[in-house]
PDB file of N, CA and C in Angstrom:
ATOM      1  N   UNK A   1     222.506 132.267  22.856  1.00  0.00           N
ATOM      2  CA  UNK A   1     221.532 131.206  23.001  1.00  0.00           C
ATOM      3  C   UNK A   1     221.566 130.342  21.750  1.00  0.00           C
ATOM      4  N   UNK A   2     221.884 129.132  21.453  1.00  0.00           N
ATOM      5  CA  UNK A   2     221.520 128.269  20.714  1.00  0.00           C
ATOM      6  C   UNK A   2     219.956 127.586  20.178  1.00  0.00           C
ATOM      7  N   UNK A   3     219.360 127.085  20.710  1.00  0.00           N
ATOM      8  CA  UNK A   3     218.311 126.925  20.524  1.00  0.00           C
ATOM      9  C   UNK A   3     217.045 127.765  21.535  1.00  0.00           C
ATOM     10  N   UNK A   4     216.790 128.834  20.646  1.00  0.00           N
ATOM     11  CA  UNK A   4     215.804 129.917  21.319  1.00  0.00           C
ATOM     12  C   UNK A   4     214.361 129.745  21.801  1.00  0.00           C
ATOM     13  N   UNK A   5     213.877 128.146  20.703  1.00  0.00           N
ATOM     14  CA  UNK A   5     212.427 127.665  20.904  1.00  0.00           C
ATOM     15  C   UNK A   5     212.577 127.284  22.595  1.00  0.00           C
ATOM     16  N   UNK A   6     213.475 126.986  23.098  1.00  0.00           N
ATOM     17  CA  UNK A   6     213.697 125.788  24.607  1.00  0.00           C
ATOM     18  C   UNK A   6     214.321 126.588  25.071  1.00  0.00           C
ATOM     19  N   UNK A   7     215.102 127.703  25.327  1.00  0.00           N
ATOM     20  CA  UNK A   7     216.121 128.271  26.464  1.00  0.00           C
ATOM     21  C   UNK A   7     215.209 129.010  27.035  1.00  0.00           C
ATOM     22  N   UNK A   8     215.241 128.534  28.579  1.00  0.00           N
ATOM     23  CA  UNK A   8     214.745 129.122  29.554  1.00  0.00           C
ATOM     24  C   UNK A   8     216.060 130.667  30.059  1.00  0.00           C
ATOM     25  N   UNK A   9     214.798 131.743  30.017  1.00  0.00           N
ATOM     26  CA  UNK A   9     216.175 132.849  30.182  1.00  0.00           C
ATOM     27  C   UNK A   9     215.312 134.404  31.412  1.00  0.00           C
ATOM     28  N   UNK A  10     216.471 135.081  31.840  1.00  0.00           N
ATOM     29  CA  UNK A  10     216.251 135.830  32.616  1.00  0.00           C
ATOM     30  C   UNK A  10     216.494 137.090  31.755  1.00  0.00           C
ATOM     31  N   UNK A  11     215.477 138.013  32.064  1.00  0.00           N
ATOM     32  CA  UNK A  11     215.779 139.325  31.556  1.00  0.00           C
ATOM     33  C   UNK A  11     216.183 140.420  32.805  1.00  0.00           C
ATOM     34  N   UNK A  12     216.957 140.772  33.233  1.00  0.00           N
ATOM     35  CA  UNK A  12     217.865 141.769  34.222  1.00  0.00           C
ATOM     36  C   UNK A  12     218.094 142.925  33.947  1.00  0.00           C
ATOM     37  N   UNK A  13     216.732 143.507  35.046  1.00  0.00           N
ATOM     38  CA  UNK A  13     216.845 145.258  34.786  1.00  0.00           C
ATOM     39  C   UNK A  13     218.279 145.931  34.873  1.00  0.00           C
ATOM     40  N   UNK A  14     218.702 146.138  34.498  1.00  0.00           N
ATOM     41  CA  UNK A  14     220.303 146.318  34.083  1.00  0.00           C
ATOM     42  C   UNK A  14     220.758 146.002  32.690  1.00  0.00           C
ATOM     43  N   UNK A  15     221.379 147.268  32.105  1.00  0.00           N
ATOM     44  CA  UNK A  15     221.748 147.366  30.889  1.00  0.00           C
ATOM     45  C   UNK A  15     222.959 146.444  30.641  1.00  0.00           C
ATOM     46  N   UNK A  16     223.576 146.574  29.830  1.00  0.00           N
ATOM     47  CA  UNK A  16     224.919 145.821  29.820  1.00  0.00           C
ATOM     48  C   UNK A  16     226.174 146.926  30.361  1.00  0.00           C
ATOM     49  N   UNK A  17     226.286 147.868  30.335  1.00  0.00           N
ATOM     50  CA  UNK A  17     226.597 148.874  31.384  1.00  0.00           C
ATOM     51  C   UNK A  17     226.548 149.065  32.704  1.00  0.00           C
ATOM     52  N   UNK A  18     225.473 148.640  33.104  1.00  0.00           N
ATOM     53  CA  UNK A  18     224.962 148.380  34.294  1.00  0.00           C
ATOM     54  C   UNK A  18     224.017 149.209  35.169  1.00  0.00           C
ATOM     55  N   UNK A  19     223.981 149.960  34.094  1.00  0.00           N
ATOM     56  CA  UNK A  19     222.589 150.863  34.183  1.00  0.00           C
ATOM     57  C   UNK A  19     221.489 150.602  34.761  1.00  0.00           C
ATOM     58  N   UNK A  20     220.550 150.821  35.930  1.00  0.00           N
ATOM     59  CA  UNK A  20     219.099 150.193  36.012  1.00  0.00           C
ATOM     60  C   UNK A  20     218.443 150.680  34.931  1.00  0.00           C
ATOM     61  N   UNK A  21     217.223 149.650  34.558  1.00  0.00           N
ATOM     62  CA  UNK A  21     216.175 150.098  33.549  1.00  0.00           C
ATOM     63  C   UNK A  21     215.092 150.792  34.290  1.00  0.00           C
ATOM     64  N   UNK A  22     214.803 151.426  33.919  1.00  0.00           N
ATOM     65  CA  UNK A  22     213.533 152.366  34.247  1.00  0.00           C
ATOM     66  C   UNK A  22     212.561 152.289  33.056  1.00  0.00           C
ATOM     67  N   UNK A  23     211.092 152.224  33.529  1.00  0.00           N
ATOM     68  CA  UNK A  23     210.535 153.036  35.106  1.00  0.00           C
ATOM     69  C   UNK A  23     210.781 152.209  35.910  1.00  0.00           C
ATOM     70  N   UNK A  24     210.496 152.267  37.061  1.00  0.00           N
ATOM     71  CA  UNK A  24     210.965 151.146  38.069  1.00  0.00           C
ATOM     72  C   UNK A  24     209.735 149.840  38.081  1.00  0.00           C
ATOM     73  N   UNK A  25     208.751 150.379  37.598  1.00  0.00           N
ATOM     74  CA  UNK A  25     207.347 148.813  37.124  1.00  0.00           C
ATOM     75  C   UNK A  25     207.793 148.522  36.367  1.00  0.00           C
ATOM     76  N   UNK A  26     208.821 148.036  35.478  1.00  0.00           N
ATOM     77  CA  UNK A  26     208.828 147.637  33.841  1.00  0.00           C
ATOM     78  C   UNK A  26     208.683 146.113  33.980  1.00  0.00           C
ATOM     79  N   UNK A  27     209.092 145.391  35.122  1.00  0.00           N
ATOM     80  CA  UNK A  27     208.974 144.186  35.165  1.00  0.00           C
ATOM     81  C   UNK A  27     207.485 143.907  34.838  1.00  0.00           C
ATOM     82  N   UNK A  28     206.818 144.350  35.975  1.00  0.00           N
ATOM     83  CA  UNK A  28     205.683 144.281  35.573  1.00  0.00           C
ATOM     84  C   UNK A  28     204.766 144.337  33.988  1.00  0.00           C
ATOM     85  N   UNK A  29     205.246 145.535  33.795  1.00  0.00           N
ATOM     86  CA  UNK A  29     204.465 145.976  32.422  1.00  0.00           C
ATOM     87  C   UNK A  29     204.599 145.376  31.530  1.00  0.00           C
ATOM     88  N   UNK A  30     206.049 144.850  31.426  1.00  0.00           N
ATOM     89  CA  UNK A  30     206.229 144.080  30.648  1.00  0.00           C
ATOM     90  C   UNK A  30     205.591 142.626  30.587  1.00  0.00           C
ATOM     91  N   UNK A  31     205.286 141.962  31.800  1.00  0.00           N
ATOM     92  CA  UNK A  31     204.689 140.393  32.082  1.00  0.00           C
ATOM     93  C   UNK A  31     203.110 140.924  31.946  1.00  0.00           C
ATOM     94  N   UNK A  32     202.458 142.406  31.859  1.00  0.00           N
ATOM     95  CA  UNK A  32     201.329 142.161  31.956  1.00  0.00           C
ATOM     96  C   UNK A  32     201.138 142.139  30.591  1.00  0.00           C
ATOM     97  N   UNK A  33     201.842 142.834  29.208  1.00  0.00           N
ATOM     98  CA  UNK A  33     201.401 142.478  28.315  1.00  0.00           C
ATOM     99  C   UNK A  33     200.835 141.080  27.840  1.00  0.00           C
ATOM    100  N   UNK A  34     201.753 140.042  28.752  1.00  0.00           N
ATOM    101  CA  UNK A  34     201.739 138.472  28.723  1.00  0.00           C
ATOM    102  C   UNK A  34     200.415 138.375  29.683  1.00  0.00           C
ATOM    103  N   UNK A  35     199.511 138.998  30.132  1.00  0.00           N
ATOM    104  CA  UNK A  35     198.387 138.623  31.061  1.00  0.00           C
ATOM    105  C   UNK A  35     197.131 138.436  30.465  1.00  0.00           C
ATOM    106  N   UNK A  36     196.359 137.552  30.888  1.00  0.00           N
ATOM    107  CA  UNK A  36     194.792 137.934  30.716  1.00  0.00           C
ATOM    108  C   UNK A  36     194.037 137.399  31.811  1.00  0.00           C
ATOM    109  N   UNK A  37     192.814 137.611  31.470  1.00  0.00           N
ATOM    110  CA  UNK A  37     191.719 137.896  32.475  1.00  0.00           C
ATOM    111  C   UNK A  37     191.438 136.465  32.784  1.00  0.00           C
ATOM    112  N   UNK A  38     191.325 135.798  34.024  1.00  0.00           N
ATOM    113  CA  UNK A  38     190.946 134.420  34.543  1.00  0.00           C
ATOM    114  C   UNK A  38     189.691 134.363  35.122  1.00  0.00           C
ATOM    115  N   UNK A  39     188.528 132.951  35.199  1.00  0.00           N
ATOM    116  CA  UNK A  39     187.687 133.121  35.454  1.00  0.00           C
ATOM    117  C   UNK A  39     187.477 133.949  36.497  1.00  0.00           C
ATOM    118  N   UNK A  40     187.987 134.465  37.509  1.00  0.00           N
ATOM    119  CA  UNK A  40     187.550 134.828  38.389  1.00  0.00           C
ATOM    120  C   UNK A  40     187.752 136.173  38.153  1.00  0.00           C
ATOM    121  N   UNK A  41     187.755 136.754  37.258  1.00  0.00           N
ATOM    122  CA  UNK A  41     187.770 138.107  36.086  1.00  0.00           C
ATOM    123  C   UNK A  41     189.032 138.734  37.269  1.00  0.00           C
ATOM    124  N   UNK A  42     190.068 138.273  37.537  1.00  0.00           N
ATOM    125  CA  UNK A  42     191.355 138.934  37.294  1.00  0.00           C
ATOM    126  C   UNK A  42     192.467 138.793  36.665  1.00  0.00           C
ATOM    127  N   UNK A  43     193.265 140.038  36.238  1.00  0.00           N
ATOM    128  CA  UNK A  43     194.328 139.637  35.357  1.00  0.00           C
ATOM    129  C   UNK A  43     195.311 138.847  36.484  1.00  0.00           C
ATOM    130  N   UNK A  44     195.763 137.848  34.900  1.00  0.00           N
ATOM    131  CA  UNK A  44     196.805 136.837  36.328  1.00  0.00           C
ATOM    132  C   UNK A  44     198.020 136.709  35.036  1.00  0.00           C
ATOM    133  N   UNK A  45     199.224 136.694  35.240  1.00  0.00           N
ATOM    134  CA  UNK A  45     200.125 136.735  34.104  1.00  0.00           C
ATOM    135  C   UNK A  45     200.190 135.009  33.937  1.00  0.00           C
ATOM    136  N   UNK A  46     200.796 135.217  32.398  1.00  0.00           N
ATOM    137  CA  UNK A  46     200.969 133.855  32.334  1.00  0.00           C
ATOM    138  C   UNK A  46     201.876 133.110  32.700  1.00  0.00           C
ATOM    139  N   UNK A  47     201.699 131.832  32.830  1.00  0.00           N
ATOM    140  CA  UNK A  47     202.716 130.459  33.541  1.00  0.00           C
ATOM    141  C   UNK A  47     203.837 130.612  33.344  1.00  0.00           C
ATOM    142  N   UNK A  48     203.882 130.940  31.741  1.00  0.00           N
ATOM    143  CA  UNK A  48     205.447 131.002  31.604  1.00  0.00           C
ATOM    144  C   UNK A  48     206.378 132.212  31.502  1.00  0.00           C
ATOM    145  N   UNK A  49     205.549 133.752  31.738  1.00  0.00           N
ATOM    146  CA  UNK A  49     206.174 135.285  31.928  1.00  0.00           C
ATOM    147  C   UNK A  49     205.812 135.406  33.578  1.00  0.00           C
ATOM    148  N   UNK A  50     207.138 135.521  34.302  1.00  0.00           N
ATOM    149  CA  UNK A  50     206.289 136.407  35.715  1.00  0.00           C
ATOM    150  C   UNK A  50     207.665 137.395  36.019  1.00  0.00           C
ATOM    151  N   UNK A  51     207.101 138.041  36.393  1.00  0.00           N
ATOM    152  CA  UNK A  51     208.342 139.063  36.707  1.00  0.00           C
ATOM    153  C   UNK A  51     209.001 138.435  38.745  1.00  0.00           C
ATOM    154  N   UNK A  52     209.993 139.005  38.730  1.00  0.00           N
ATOM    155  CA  UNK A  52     210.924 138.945  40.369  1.00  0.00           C
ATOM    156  C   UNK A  52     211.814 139.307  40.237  1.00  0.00           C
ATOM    157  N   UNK A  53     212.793 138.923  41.281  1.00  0.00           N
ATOM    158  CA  UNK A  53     213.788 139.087  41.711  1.00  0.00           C
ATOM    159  C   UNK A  53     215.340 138.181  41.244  1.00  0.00           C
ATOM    160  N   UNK A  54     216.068 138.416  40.546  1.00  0.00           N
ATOM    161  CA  UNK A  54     217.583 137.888  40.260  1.00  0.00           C
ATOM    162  C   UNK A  54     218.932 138.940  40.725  1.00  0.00           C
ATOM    163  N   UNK A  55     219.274 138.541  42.204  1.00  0.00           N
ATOM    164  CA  UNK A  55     220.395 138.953  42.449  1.00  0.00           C
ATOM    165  C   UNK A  55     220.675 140.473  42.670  1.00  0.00           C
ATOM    166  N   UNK A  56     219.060 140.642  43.214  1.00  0.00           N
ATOM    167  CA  UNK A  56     218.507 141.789  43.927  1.00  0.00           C
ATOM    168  C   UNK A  56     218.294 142.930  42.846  1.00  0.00           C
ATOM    169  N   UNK A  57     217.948 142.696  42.069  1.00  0.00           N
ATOM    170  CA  UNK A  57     217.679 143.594  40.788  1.00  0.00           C
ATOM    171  C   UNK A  57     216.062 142.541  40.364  1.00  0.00           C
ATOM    172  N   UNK A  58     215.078 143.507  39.885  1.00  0.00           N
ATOM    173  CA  UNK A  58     213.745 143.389  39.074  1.00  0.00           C
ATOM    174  C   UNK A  58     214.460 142.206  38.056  1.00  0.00           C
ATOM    175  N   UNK A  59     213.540 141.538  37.955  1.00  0.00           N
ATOM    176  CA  UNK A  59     214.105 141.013  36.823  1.00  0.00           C
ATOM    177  C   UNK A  59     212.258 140.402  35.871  1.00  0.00           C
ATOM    178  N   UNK A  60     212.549 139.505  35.146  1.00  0.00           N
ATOM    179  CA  UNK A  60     211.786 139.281  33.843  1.00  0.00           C
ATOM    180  C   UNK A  60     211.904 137.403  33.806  1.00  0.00           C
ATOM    181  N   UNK A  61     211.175 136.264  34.440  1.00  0.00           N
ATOM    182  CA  UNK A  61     211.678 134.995  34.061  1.00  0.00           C
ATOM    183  C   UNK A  61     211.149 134.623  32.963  1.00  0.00           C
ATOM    184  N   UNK A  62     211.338 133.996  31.845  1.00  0.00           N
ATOM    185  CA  UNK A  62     210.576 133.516  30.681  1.00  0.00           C
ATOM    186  C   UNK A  62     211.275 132.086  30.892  1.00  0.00           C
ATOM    187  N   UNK A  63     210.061 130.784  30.475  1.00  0.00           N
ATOM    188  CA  UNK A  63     210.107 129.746  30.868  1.00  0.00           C
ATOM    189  C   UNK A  63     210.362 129.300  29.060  1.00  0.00           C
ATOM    190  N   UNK A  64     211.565 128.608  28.837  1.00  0.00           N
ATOM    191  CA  UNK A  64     211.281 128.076  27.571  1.00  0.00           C
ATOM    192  C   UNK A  64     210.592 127.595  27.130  1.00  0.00           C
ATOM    193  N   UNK A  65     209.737 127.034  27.342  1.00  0.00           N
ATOM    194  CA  UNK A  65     208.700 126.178  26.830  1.00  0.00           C
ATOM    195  C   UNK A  65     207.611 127.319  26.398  1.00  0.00           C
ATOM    196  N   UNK A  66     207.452 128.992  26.623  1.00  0.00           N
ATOM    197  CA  UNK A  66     207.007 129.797  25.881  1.00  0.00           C
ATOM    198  C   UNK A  66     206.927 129.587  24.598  1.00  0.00           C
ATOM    199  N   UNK A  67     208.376 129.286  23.810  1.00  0.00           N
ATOM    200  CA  UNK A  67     208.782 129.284  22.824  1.00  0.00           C
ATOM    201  C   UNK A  67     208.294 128.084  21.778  1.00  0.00           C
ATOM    202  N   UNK A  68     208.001 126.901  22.291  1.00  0.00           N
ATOM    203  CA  UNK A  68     206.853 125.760  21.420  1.00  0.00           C
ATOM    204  C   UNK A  68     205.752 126.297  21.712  1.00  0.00           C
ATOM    205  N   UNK A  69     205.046 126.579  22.518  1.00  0.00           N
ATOM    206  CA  UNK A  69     203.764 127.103  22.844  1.00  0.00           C
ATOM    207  C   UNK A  69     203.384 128.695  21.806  1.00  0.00           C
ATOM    208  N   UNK A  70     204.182 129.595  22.085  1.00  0.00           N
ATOM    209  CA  UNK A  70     203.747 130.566  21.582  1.00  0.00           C
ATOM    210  C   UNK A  70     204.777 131.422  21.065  1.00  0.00           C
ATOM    211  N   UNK A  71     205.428 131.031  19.903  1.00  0.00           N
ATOM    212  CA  UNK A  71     207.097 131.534  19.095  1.00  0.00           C
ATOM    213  C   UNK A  71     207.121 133.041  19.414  1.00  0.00           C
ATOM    214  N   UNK A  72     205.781 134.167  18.719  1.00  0.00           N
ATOM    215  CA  UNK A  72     206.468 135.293  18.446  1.00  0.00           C
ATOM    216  C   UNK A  72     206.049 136.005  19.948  1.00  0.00           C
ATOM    217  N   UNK A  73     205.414 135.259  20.926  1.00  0.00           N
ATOM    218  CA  UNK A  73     205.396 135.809  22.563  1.00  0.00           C
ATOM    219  C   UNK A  73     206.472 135.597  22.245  1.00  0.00           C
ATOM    220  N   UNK A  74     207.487 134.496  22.408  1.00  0.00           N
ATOM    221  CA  UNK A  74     208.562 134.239  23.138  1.00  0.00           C
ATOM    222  C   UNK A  74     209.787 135.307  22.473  1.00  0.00           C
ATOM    223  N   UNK A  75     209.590 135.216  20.836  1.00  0.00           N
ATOM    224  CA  UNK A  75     210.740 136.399  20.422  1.00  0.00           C
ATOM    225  C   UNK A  75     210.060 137.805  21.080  1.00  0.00           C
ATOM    226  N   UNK A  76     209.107 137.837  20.844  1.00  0.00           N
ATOM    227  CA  UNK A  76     208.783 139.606  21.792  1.00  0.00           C
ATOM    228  C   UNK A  76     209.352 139.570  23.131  1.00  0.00           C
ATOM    229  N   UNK A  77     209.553 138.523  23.534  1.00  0.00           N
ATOM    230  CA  UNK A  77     210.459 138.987  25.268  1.00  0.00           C
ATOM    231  C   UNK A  77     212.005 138.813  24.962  1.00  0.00           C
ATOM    232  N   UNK A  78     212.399 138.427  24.105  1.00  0.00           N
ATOM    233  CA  UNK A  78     213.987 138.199  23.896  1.00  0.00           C
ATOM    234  C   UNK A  78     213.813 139.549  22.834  1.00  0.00           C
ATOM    235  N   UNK A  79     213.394 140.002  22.034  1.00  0.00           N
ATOM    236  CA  UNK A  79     213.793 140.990  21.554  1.00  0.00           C
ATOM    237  C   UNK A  79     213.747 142.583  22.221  1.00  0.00           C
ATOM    238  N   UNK A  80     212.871 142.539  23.570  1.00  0.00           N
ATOM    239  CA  UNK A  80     212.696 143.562  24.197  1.00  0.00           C
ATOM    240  C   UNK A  80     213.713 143.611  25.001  1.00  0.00           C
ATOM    241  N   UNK A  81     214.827 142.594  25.435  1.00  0.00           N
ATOM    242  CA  UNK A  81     215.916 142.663  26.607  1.00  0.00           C
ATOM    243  C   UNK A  81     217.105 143.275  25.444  1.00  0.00           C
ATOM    244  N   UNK A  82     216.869 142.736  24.243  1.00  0.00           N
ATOM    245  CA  UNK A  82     218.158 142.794  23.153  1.00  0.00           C
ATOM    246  C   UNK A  82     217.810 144.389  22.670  1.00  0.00           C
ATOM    247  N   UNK A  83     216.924 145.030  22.560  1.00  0.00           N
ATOM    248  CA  UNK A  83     216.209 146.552  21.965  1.00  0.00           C
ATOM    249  C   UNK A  83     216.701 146.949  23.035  1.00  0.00           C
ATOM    250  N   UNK A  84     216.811 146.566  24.433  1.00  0.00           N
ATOM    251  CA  UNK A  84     216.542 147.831  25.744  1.00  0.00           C
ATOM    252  C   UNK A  84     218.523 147.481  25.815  1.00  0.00           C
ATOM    253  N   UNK A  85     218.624 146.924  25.666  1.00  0.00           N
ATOM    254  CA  UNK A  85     220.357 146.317  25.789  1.00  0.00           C
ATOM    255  C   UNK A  85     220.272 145.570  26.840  1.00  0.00           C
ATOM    256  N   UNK A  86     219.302 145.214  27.918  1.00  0.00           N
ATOM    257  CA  UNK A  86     219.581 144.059  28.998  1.00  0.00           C
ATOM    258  C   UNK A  86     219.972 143.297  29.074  1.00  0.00           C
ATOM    259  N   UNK A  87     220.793 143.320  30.417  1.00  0.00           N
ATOM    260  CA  UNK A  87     221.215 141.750  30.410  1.00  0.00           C
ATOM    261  C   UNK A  87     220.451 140.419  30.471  1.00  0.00           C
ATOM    262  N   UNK A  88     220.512 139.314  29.743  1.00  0.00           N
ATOM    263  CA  UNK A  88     220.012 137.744  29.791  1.00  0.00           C
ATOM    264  C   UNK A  88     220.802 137.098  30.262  1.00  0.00           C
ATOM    265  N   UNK A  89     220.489 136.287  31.108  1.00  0.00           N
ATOM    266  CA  UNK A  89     220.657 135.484  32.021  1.00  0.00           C
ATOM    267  C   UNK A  89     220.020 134.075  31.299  1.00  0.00           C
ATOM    268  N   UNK A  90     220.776 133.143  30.871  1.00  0.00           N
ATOM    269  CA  UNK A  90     220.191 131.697  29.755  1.00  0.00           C
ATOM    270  C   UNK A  90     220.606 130.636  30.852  1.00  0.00           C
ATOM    271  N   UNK A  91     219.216 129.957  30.545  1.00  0.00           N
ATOM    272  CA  UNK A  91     218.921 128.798  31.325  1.00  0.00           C
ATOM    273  C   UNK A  91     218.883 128.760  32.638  1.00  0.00           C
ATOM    274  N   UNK A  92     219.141 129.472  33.328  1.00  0.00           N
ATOM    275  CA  UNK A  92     219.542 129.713  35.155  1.00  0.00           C
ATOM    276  C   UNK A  92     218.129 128.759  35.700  1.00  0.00           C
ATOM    277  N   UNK A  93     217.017 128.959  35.782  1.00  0.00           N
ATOM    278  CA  UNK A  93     215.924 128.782  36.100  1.00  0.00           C
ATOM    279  C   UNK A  93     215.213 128.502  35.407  1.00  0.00           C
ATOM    280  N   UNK A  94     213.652 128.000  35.933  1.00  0.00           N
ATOM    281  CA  UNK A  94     212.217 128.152  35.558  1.00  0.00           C
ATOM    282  C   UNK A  94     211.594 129.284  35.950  1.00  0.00           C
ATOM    283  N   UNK A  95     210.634 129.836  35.689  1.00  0.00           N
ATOM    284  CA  UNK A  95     209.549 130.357  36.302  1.00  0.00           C
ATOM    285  C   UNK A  95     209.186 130.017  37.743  1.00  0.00           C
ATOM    286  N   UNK A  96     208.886 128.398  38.010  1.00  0.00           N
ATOM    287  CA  UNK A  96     208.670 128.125  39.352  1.00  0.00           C
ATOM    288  C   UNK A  96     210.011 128.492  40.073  1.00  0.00           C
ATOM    289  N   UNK A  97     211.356 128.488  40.052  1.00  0.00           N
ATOM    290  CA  UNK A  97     212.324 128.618  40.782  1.00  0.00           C
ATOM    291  C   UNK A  97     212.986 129.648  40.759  1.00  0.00           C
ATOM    292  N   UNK A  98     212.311 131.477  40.858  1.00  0.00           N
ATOM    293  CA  UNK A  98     212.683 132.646  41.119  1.00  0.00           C
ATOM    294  C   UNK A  98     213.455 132.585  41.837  1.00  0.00           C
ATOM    295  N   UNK A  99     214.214 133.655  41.699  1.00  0.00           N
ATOM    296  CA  UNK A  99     214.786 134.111  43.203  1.00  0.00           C
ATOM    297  C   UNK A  99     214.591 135.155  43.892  1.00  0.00           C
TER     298      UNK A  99
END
């Protein structure tokens, strides 16, 4: 990745091996750290962390624009794919355009 503040990137339960990541919620757990409570007092993750689907594997979308908004959110999700060895997936998408 070149410029890390702006790259929109995918995190892919799958090691670089090709390992699945486990537990099998991690997508989740991971986007809920990114959650809080909305008026209507439920947790709702944020705009720019949601977890889905890339190429039939869990995956992790982080929207670049995390990265002007909120730097060390955005290195805590690029350093958790690079710690776990996952694969990233740079620039593919937004957030709005899962697959």
């Amino acid at each position: 990745m070149t410029n890390l503040e702006s790259t929109t990137f995918i995190i892919v339960g799958l090691t670089k091996e090709g390992r699945k990541f486990r537990p099998s919620d991690w997508a989740e757990r991971l986007c809920g750290v990114m959650s809080a409570f909305g008026a209507e007092r439920k947790m709702k993750y944020s705009p720019y962390v949601g977890p889905g689907d890339y190429n039939g594997e869990k995956a992790v979308f982080v929207d670049g624009r995390l990265g002007e908004l909120e730097p060390m959110a955005y290195r805590f999700m690029l350093n958790f794919a690079q710690d776990n060895d996952l694969q990233i997936v740079d620039g593919v998408c937004s957030i709005d355009g899962k697959k």
